[in-house]
C-alpha atoms as a PDB file:
ATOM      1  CA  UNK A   1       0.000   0.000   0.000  1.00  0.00           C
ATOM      2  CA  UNK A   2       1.396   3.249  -0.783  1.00  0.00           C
ATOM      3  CA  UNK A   3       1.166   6.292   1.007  1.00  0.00           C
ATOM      4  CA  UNK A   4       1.769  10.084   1.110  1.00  0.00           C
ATOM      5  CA  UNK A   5       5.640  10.729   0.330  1.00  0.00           C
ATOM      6  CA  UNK A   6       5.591   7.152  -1.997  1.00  0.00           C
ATOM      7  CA  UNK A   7       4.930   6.123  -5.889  1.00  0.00           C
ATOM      8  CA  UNK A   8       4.269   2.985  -7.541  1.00  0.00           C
ATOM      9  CA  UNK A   9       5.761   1.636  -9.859  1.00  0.00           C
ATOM     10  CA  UNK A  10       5.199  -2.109 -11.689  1.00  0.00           C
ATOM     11  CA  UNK A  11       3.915  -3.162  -8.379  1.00  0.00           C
ATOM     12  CA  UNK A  12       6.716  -1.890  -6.623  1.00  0.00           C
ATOM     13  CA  UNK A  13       6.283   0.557  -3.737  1.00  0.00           C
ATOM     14  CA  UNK A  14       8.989   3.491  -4.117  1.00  0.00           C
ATOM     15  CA  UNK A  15       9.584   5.853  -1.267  1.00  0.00           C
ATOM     16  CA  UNK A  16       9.961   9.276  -2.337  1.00  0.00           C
ATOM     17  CA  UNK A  17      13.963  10.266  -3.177  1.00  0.00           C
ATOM     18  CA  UNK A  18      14.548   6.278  -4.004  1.00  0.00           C
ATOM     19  CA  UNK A  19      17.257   6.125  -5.861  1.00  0.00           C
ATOM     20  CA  UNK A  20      16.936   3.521  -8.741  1.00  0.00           C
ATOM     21  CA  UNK A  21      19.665   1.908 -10.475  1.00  0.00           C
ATOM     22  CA  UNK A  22      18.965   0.288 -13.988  1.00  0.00           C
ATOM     23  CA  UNK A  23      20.666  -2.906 -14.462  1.00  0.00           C
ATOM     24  CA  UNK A  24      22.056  -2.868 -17.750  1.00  0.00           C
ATOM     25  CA  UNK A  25      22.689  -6.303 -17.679  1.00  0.00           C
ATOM     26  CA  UNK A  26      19.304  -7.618 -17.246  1.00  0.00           C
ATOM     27  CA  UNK A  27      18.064  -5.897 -20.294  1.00  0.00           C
ATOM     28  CA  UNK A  28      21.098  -7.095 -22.355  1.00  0.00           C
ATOM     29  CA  UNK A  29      20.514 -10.626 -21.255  1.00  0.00           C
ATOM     30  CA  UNK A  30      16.643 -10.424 -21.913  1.00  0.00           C
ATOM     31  CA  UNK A  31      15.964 -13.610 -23.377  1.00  0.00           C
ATOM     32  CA  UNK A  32      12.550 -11.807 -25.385  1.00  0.00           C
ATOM     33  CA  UNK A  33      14.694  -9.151 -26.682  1.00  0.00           C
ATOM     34  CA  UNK A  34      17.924 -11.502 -27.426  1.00  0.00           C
ATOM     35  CA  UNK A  35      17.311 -14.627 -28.183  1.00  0.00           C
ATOM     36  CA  UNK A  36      20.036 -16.669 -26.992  1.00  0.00           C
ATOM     37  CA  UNK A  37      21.754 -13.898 -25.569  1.00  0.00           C
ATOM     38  CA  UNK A  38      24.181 -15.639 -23.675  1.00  0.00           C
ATOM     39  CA  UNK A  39      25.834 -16.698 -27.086  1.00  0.00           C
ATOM     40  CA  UNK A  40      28.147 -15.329 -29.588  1.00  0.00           C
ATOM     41  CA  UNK A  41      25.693 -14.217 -31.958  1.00  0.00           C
ATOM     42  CA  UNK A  42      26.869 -11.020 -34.167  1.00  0.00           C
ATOM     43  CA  UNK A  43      24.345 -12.406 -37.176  1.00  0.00           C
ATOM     44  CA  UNK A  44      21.377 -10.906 -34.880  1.00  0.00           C
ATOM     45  CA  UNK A  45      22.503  -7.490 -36.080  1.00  0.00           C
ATOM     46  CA  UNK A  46      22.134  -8.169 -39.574  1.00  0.00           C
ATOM     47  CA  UNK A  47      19.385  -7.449 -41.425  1.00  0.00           C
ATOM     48  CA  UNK A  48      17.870  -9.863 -44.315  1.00  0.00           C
ATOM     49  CA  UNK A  49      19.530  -7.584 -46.784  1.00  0.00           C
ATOM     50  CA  UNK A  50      23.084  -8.319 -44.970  1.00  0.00           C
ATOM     51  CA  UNK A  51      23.255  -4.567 -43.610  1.00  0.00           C
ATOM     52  CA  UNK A  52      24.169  -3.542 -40.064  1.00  0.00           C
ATOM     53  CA  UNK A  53      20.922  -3.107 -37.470  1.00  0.00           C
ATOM     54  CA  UNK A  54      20.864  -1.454 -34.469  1.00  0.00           C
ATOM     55  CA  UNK A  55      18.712  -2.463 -32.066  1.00  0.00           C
ATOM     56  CA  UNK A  56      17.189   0.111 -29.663  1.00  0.00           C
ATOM     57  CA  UNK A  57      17.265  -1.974 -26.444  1.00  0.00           C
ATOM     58  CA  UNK A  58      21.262  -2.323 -27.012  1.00  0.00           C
ATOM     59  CA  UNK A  59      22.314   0.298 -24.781  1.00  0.00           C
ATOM     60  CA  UNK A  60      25.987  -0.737 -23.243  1.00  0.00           C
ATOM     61  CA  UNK A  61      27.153   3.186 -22.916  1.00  0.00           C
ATOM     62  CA  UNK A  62      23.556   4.148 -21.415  1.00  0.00           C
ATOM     63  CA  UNK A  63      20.441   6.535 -22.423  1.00  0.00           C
ATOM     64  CA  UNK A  64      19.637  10.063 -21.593  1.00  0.00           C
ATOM     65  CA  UNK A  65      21.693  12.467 -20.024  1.00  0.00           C
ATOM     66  CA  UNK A  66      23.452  10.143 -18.011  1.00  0.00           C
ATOM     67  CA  UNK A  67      24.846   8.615 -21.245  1.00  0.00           C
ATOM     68  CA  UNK A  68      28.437   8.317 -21.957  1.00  0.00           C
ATOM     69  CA  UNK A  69      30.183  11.143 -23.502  1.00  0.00           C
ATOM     70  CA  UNK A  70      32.922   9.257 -25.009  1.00  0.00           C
ATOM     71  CA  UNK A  71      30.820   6.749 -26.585  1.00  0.00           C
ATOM     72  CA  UNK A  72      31.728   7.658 -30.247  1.00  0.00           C
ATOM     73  CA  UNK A  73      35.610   7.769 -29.552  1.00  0.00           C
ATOM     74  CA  UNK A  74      34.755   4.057 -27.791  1.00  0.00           C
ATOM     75  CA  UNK A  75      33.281   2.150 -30.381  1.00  0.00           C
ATOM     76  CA  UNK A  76      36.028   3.864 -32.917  1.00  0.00           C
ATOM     77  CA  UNK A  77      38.614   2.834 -30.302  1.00  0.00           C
ATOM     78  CA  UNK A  78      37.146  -0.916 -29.967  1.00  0.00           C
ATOM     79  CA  UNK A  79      36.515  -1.460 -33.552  1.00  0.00           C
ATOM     80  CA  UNK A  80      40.316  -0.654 -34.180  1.00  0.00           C
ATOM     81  CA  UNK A  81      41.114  -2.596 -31.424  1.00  0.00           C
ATOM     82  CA  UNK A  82      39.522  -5.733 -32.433  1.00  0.00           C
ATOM     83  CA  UNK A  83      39.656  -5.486 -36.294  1.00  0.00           C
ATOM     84  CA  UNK A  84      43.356  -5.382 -35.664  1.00  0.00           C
ATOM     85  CA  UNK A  85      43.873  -8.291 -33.547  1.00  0.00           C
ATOM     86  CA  UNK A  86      41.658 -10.443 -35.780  1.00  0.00           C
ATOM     87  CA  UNK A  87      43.833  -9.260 -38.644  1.00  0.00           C
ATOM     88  CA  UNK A  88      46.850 -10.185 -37.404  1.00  0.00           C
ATOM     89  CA  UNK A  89      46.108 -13.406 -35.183  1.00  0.00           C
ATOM     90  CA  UNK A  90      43.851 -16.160 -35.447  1.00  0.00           C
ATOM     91  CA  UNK A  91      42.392 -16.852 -32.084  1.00  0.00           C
ATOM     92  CA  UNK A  92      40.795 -20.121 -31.192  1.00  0.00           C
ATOM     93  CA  UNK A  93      39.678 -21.846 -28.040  1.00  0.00           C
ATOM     94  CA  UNK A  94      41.415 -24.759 -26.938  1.00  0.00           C
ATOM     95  CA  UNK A  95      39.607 -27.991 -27.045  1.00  0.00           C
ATOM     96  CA  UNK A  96      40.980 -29.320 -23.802  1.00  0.00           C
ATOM     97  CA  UNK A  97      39.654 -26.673 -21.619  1.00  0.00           C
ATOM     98  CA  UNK A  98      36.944 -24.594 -23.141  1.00  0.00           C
ATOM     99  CA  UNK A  99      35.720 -21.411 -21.457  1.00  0.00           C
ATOM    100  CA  UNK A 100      32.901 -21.608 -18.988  1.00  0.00           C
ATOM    101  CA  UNK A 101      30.608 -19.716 -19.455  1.00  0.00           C
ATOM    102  CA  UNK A 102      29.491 -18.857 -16.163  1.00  0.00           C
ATOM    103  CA  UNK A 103      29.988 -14.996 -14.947  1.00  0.00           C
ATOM    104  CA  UNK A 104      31.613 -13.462 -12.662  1.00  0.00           C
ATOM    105  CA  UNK A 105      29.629 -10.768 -11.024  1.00  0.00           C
ATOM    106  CA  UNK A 106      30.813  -7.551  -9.382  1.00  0.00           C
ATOM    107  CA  UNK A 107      31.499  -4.117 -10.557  1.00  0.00           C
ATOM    108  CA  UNK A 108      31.151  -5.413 -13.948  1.00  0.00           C
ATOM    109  CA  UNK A 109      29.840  -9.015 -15.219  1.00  0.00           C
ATOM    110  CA  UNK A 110      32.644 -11.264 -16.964  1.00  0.00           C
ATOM    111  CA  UNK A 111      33.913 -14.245 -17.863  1.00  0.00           C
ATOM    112  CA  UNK A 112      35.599 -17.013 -15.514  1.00  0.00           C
ATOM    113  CA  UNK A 113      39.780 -16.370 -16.731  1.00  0.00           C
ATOM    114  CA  UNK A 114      39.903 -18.985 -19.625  1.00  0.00           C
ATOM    115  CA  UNK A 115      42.832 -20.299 -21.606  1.00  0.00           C
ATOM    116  CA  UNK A 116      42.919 -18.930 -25.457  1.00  0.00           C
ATOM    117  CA  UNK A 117      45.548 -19.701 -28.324  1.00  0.00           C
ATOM    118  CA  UNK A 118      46.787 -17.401 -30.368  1.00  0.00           C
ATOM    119  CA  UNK A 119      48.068 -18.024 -34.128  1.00  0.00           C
ATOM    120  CA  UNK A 120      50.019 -15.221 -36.243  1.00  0.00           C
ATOM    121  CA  UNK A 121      48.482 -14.917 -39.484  1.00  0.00           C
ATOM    122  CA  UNK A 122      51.567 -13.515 -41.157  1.00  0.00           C
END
């Protein structure tokens, strides 16, 4: 039951000044917005004419005014990043001891540490 200095919201009763705290991670790991999201899946941002998509729920540097500011200089930063250590190395898993794919959860949510090799290309 809510009172005076309280709102409601999805059947949650919020004291007035709550602070709330969206969890990123939650939405990113919606199962009804990405199917299998757990997986390496980079096709579900390609369209049926083989273009990029963006999806509007995929929102790793935030919304609003609280977004990040350095969000373009990231994604030109990571897309460097990774475009040149897939050109130069071919990285596998190794058979023996695959990654788990459990997470870790704290600040951030990651990976358990997991053995990779690493293959020059040239």
């Amino acid at each position: 039951m809510c009172f005076t200095n309280c709102k409601e919201f999805l059947g949650f009763h919020l004291e007035a000044n709550t602070m709330v705290i969206p969890q990123i991670g939650a939405l990113l790991t919606n199962e009804k917005i990405f199917p299998e999201a757990t997986k390496f899946k980079p096709e579900r941002f390609i369209d049926e004419n083989g273009k990029f998509q963006t999806k509007p729920e995929l929102i790793p540097f935030g919304v609003g005014k609280r977004a990040c500011l350095g969000e373009g200089l990231a994604r030109l930063e990571l897309y460097l990043f990774a475009a040149n250590l897939f050109n130069h190395f071919k990285i596998t898993t190794i058979p023996s001891n695959p990654p788990k794919m459990a997470p870790i959860i704290g600040g951030t949510k990651m990976p358990e540490p997991f053995l990779t090799h690493f293959e020059k290309r040239f």
